[in-house]
PDB file of N, CA and C in Angstrom:
ATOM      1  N   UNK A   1     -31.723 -68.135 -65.091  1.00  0.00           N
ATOM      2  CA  UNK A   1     -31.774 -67.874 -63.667  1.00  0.00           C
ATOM      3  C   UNK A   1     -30.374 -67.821 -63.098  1.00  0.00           C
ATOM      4  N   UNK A   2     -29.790 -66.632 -62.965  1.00  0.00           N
ATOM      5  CA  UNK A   2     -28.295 -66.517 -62.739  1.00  0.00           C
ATOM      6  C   UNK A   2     -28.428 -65.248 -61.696  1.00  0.00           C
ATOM      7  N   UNK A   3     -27.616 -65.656 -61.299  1.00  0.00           N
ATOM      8  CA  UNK A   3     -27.328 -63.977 -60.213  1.00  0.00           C
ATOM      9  C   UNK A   3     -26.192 -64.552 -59.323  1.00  0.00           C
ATOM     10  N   UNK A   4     -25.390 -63.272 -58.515  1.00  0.00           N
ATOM     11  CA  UNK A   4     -24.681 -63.809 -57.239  1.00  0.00           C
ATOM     12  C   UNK A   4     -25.321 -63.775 -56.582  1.00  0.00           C
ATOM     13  N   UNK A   5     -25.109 -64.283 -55.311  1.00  0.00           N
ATOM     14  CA  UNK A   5     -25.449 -64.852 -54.134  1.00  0.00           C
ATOM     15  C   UNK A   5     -25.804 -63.828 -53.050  1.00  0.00           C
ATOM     16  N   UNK A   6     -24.701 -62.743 -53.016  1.00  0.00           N
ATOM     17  CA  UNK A   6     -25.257 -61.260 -52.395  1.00  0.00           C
ATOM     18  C   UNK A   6     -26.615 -61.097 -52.863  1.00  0.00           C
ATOM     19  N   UNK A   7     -26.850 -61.158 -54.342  1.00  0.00           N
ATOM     20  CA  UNK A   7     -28.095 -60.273 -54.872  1.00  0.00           C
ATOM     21  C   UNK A   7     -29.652 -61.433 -53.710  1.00  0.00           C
ATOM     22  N   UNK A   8     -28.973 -62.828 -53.311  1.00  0.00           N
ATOM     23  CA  UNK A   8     -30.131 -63.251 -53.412  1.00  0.00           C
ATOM     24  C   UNK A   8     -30.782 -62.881 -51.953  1.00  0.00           C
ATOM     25  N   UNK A   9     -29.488 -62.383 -50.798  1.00  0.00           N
ATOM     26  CA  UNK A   9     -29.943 -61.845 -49.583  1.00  0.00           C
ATOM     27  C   UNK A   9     -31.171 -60.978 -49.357  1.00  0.00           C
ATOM     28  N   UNK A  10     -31.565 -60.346 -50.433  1.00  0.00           N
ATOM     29  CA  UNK A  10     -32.543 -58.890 -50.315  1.00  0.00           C
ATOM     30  C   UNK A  10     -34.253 -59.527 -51.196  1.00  0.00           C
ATOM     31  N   UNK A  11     -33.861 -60.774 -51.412  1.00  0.00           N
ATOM     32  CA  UNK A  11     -34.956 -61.435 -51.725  1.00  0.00           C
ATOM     33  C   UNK A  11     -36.042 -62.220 -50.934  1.00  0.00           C
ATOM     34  N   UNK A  12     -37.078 -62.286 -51.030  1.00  0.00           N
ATOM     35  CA  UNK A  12     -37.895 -62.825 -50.595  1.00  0.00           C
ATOM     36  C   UNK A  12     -38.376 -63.874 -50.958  1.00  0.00           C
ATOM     37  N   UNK A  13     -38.471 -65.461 -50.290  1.00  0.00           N
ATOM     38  CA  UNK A  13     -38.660 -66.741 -50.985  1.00  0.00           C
ATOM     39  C   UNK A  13     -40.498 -66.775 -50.390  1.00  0.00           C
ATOM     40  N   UNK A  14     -40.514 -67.368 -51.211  1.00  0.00           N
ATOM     41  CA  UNK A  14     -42.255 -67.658 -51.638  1.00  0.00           C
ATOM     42  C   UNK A  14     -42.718 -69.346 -51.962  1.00  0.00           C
ATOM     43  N   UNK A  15     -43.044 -70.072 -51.259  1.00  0.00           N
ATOM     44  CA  UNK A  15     -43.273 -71.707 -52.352  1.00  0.00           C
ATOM     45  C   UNK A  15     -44.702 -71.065 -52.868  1.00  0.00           C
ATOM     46  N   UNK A  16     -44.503 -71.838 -54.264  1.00  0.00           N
ATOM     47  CA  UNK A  16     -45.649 -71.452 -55.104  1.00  0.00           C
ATOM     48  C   UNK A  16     -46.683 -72.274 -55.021  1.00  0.00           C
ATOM     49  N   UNK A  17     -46.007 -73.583 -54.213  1.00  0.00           N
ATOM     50  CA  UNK A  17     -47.580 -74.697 -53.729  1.00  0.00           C
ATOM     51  C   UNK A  17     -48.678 -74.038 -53.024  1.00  0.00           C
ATOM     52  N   UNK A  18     -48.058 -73.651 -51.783  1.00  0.00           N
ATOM     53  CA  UNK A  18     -48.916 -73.105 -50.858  1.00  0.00           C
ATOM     54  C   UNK A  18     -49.207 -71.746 -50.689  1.00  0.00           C
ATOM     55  N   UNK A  19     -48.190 -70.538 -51.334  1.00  0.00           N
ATOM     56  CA  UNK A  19     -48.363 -69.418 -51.230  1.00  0.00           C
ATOM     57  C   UNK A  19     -48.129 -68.756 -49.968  1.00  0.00           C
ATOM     58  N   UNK A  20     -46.996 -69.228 -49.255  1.00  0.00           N
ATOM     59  CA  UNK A  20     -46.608 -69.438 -48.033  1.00  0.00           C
ATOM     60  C   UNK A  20     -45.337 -68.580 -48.242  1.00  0.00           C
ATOM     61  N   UNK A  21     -44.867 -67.571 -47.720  1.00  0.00           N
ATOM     62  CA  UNK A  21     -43.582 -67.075 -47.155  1.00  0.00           C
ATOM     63  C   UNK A  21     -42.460 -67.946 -46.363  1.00  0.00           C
ATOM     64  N   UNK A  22     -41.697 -67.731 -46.946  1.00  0.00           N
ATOM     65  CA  UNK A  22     -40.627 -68.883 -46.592  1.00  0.00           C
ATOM     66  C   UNK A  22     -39.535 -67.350 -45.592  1.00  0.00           C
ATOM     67  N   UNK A  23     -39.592 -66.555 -46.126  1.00  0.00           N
ATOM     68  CA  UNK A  23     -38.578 -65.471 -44.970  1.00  0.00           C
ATOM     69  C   UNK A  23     -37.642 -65.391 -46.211  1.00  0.00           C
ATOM     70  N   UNK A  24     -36.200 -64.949 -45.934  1.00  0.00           N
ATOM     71  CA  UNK A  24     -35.335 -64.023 -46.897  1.00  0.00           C
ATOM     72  C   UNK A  24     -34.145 -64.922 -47.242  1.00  0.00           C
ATOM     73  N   UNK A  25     -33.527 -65.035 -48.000  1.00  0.00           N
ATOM     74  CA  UNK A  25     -32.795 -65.875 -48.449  1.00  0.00           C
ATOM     75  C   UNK A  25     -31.479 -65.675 -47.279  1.00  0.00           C
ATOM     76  N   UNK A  26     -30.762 -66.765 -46.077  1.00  0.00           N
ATOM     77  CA  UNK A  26     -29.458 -66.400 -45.805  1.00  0.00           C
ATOM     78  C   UNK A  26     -28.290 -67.164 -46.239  1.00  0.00           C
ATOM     79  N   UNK A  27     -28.737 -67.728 -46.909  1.00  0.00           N
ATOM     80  CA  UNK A  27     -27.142 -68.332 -47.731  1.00  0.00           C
ATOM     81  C   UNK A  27     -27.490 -68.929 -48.462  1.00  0.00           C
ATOM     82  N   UNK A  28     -26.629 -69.164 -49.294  1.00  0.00           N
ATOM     83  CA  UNK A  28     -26.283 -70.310 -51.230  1.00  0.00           C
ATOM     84  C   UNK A  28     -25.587 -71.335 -50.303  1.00  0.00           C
ATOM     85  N   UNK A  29     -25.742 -72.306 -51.225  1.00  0.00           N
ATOM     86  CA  UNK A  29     -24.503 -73.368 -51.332  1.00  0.00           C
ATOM     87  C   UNK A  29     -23.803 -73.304 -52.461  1.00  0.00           C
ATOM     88  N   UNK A  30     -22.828 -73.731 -52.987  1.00  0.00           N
ATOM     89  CA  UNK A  30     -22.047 -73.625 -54.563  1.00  0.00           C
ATOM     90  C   UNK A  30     -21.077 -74.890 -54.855  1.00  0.00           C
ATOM     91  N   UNK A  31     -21.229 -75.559 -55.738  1.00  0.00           N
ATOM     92  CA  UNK A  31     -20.347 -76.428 -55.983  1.00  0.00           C
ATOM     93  C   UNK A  31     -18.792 -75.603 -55.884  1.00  0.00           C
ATOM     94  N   UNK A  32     -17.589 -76.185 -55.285  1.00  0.00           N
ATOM     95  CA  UNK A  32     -16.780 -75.472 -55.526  1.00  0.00           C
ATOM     96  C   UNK A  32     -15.687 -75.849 -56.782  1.00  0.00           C
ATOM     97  N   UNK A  33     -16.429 -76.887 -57.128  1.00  0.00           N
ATOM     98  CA  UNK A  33     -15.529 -76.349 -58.595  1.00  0.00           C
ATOM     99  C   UNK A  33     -15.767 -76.178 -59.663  1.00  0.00           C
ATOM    100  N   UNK A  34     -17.002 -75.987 -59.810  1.00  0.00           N
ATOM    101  CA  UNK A  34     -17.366 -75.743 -60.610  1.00  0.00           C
ATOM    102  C   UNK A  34     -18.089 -74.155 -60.769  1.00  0.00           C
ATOM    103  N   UNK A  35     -18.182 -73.533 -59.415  1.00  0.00           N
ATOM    104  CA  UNK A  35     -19.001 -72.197 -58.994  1.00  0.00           C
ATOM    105  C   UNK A  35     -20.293 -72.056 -59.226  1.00  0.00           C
ATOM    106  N   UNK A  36     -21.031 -73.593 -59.097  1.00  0.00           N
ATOM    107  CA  UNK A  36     -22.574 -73.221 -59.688  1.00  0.00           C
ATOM    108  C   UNK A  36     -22.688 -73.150 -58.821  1.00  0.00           C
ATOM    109  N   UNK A  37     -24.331 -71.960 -58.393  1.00  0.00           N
ATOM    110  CA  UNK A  37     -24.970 -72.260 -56.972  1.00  0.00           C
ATOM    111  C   UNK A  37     -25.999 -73.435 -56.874  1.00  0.00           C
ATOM    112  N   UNK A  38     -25.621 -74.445 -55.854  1.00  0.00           N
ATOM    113  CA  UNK A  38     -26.699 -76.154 -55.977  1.00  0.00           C
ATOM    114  C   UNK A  38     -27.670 -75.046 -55.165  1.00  0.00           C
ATOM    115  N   UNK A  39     -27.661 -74.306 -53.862  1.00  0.00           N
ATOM    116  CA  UNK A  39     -28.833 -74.620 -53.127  1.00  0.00           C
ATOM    117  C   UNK A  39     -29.385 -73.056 -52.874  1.00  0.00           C
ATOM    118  N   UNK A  40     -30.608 -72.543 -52.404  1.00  0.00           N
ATOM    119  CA  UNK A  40     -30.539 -71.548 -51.308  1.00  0.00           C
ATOM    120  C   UNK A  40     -31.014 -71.666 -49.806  1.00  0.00           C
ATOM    121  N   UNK A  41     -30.264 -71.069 -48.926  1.00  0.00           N
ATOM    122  CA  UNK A  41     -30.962 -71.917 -47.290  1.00  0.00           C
ATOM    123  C   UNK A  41     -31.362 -70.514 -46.614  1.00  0.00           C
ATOM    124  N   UNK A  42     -33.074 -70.404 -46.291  1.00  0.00           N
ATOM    125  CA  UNK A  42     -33.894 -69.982 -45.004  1.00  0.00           C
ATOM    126  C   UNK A  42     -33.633 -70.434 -44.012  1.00  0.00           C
ATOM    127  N   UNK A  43     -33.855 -69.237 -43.381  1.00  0.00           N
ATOM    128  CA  UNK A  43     -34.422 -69.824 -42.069  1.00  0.00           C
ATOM    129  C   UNK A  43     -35.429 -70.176 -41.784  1.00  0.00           C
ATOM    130  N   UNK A  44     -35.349 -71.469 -40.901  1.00  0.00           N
ATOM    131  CA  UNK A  44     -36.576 -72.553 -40.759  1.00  0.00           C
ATOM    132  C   UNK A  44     -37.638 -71.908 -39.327  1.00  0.00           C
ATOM    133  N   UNK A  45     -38.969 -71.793 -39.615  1.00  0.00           N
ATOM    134  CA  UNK A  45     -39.712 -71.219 -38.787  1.00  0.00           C
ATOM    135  C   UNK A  45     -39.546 -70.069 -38.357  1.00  0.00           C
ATOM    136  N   UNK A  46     -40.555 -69.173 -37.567  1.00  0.00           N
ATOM    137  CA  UNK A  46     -41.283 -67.943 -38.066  1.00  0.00           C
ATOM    138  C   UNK A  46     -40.853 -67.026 -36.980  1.00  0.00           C
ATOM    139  N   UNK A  47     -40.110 -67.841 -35.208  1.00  0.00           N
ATOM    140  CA  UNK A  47     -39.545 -67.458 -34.212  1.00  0.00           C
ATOM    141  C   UNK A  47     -38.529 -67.563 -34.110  1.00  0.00           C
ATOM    142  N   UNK A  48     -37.084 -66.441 -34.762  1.00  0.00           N
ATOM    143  CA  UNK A  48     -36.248 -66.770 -34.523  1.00  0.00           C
ATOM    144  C   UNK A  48     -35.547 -66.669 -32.882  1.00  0.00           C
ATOM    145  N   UNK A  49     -36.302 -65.656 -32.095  1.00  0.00           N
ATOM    146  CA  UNK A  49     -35.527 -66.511 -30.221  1.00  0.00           C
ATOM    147  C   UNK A  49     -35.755 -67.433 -30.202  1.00  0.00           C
ATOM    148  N   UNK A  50     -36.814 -68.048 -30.201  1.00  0.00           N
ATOM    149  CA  UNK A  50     -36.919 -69.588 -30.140  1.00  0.00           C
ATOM    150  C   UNK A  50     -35.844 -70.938 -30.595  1.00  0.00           C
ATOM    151  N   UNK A  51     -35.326 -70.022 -32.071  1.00  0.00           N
ATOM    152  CA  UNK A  51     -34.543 -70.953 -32.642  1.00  0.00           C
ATOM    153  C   UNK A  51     -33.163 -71.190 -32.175  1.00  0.00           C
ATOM    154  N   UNK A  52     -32.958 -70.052 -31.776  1.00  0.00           N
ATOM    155  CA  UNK A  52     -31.713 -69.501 -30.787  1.00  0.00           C
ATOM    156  C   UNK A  52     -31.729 -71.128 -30.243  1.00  0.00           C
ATOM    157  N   UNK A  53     -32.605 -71.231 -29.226  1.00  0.00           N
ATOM    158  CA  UNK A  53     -32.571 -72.525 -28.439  1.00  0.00           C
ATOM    159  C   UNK A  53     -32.853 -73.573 -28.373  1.00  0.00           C
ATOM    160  N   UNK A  54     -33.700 -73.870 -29.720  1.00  0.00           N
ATOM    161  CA  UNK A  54     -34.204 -75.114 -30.315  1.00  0.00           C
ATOM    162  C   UNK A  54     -32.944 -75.999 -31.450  1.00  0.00           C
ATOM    163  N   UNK A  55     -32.412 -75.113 -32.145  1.00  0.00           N
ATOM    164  CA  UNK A  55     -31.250 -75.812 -32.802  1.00  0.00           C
ATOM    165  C   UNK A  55     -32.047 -75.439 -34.323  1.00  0.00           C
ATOM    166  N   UNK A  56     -31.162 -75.606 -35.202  1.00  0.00           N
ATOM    167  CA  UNK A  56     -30.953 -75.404 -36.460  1.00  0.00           C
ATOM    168  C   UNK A  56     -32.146 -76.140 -37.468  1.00  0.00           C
ATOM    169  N   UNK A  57     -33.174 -75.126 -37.589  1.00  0.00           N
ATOM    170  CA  UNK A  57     -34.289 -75.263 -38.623  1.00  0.00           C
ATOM    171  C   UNK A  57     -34.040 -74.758 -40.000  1.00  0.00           C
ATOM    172  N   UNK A  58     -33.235 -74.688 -40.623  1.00  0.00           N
ATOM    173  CA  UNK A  58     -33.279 -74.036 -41.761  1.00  0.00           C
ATOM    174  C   UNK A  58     -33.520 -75.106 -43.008  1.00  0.00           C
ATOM    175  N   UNK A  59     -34.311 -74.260 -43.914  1.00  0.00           N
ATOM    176  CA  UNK A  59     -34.829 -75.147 -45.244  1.00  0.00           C
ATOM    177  C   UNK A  59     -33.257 -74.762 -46.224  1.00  0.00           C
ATOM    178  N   UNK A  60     -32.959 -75.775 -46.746  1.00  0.00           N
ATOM    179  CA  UNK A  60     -32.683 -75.732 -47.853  1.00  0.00           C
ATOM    180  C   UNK A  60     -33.344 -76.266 -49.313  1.00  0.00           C
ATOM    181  N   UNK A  61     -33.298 -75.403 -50.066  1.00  0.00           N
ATOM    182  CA  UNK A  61     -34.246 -75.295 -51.048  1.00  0.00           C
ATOM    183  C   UNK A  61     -32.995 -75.877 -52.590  1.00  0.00           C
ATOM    184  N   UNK A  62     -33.474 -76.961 -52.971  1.00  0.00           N
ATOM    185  CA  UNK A  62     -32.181 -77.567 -53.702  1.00  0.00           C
ATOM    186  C   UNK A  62     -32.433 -75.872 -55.274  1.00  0.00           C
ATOM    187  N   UNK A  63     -31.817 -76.122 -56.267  1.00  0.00           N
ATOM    188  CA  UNK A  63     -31.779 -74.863 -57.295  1.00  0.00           C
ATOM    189  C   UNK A  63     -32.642 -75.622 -58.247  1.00  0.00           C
ATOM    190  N   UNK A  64     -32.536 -76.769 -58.300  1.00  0.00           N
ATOM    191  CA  UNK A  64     -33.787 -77.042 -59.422  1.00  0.00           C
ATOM    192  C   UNK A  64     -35.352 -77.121 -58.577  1.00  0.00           C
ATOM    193  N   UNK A  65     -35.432 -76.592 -57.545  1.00  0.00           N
ATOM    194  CA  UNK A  65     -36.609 -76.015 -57.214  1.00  0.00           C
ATOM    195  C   UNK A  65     -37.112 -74.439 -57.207  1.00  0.00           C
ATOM    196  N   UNK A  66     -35.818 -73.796 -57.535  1.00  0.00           N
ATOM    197  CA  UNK A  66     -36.312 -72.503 -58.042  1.00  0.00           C
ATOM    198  C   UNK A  66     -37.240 -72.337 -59.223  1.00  0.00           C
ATOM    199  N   UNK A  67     -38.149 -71.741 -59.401  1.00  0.00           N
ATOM    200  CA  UNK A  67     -38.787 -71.565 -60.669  1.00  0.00           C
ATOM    201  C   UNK A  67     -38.811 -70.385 -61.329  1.00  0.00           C
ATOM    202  N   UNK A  68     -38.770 -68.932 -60.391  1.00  0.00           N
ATOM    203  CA  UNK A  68     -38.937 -68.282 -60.715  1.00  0.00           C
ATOM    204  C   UNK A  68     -37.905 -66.901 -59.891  1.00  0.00           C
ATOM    205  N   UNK A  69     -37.005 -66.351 -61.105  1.00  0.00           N
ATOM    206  CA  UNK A  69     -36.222 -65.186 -59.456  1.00  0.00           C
ATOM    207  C   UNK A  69     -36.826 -63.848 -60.185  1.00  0.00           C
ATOM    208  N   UNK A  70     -37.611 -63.208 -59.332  1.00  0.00           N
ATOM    209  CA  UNK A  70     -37.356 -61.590 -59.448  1.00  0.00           C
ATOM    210  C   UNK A  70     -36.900 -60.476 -59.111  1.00  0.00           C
ATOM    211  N   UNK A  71     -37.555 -59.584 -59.372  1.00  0.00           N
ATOM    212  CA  UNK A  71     -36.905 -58.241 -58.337  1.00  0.00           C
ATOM    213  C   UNK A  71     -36.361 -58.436 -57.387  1.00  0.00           C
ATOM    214  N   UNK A  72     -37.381 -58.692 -56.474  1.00  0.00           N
ATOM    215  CA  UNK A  72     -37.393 -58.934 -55.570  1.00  0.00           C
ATOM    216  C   UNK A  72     -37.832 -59.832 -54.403  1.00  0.00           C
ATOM    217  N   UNK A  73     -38.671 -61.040 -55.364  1.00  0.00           N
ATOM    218  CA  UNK A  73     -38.723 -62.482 -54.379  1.00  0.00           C
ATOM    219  C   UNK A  73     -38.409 -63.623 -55.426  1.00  0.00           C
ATOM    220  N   UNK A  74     -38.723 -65.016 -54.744  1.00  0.00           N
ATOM    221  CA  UNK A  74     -37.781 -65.994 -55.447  1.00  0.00           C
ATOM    222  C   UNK A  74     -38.659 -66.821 -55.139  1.00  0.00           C
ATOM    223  N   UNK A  75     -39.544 -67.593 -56.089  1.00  0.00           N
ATOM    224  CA  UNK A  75     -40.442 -68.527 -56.480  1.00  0.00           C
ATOM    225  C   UNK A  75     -39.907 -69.507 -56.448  1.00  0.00           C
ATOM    226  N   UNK A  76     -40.376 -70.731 -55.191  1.00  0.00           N
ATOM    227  CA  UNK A  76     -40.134 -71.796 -55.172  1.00  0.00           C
ATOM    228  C   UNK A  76     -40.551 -73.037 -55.144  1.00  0.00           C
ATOM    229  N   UNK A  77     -40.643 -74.305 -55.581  1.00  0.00           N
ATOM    230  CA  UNK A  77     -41.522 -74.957 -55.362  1.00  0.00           C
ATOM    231  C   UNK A  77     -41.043 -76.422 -54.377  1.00  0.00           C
ATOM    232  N   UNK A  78     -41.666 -76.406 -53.018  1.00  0.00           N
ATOM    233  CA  UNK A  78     -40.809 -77.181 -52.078  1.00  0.00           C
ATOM    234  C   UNK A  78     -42.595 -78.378 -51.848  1.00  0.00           C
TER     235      UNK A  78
END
């Protein structure tokens, strides 16, 4: 399970508990010295005007909860 971090923007996260859409990947975290990626972070909930004014919902999803990356979505288990 390797890729850069660009590739993971155009992906779609999925938890595989619930079968629930999590929305599109907007950022990694990365150890920096080592260059692994630890995390990937959504955005948290389904209204983003809302979030505008509510403050900062975003999931981060640690990397040993990835299970699965494809084409084009990213199997997770949260």
């Amino acid at each position: 399970m390797g890729g850069k971090g660009l590739d993971f923007k155009h992906k779609e996260v999925i938890n595989i508990n619930d079968a629930r859409r999590l929305g599109y990947v907007q950022d990694v975290t990365a150890d920096l010295e080592t260059g692994v990626i630890t995390s990937i972070i959504v955005p948290g909930g389904n209204n983003k005007f809302i979030n505008m004014f509510v403050g900062n919902n975003d999931i981060v999803i640690p990397w040993t909860n990835i299970k699965c990356i494809g084409d084009d979505i990213i199997l997770v288990e949260i």
